[in-house]
C-alpha atoms as a PDB file:
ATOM      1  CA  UNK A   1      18.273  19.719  -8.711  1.00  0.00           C
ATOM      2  CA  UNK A   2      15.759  17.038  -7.846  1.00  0.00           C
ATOM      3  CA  UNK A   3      12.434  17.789  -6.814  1.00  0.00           C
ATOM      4  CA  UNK A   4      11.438  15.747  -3.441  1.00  0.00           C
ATOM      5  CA  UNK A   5       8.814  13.807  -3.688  1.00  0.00           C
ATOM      6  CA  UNK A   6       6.281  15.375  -1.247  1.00  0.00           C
ATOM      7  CA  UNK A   7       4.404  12.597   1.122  1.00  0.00           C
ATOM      8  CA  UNK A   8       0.624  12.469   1.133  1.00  0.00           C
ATOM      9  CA  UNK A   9      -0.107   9.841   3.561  1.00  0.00           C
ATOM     10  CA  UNK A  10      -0.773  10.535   7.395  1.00  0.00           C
ATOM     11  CA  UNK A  11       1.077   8.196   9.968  1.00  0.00           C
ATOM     12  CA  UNK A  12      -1.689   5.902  10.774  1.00  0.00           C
ATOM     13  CA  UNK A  13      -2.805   5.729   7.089  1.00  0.00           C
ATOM     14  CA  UNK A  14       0.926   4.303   6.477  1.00  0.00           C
ATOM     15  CA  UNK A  15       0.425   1.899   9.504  1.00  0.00           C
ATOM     16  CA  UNK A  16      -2.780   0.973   8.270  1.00  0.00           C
ATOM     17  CA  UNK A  17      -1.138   0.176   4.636  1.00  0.00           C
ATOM     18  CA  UNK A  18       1.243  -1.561   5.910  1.00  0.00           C
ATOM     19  CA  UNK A  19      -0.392  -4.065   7.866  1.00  0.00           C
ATOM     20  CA  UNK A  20      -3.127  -4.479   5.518  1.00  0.00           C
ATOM     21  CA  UNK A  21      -0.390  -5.326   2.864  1.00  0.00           C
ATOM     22  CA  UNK A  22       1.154  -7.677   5.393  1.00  0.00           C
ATOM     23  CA  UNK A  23      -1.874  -9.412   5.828  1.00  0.00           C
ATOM     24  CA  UNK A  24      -2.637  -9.755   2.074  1.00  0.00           C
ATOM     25  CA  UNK A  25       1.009 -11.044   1.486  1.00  0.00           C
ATOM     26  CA  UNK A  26       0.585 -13.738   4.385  1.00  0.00           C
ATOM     27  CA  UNK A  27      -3.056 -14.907   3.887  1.00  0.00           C
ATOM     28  CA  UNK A  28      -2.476 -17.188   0.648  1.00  0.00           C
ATOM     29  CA  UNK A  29       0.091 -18.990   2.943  1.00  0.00           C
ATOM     30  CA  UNK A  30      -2.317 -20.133   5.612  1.00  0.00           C
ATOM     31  CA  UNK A  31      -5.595 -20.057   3.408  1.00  0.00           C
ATOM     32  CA  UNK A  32      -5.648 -22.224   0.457  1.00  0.00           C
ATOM     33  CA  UNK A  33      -7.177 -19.642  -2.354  1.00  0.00           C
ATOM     34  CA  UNK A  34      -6.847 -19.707  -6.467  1.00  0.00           C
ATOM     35  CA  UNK A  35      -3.990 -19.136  -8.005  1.00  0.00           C
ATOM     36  CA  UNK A  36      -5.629 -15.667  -9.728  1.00  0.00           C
ATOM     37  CA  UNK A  37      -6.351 -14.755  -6.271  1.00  0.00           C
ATOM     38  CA  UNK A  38      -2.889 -14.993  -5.028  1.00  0.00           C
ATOM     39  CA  UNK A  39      -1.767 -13.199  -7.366  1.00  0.00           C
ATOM     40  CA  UNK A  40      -4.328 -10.493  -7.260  1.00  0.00           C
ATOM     41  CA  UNK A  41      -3.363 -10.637  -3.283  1.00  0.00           C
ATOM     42  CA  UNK A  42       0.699 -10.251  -3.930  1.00  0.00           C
ATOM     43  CA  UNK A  43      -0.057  -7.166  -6.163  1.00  0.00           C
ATOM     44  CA  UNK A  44      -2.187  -5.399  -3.681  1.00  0.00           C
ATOM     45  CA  UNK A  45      -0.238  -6.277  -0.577  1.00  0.00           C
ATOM     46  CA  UNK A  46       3.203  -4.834  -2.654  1.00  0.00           C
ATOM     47  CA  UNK A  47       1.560  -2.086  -3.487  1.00  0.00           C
ATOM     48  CA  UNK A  48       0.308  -1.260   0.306  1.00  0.00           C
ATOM     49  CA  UNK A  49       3.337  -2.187   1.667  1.00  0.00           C
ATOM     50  CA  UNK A  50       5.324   0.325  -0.838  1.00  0.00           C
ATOM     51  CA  UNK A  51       3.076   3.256  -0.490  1.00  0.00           C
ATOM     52  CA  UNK A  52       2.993   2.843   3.424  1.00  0.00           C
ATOM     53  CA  UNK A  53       6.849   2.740   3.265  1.00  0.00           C
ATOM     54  CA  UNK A  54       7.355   5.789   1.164  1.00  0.00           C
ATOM     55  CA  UNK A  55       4.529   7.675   2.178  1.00  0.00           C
ATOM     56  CA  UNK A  56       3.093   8.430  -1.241  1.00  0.00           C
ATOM     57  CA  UNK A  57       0.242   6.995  -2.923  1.00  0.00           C
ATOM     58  CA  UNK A  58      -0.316   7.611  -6.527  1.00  0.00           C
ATOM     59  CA  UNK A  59      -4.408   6.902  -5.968  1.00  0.00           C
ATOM     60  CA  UNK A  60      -4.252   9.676  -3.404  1.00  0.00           C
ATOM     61  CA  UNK A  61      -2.028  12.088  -6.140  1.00  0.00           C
ATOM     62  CA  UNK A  62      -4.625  11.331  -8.814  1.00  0.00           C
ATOM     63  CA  UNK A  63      -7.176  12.366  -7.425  1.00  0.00           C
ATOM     64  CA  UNK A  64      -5.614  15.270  -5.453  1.00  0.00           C
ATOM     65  CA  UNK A  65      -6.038  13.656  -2.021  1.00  0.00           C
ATOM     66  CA  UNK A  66      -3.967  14.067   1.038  1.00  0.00           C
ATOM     67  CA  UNK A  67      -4.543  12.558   4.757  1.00  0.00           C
ATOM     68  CA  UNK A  68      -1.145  14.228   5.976  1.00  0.00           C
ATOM     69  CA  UNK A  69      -1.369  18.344   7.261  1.00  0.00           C
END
């Protein structure tokens, strides 16, 4: 049997990561910025976006972190 994958993100850290991902995926339309930058912005904003949505960040499980109880 699968082993769940166990969250290690607190509510408002999600929120947090989610906007913050939002904001990084919407800023290159509105701000004109280099085209390494945009993509430096895409990658970061996915990445917050994804880890507020499942609830796990691998940054967090490297370094044995948790914000949850």
């Amino acid at each position: 049997m699968a082993k769940a994958i166990e969250q290690n993100q607190s509510t408002l850290d999600r929120f947090i990561r989610i906007l913050a991902g939002g904001a990084c995926l919407i800023i290159p339309s509105y701000v004109p910025v280099a085209g390494w930058l945009m993509l430096t912005l895409l990658v970061i904003g996915l990445y917050l976006i994804f880890s507020g949505l499942s609830g796990q960040c691998l940054i967090y499980k490297m370094l044995g972190f948790k914000t949850c109880k």
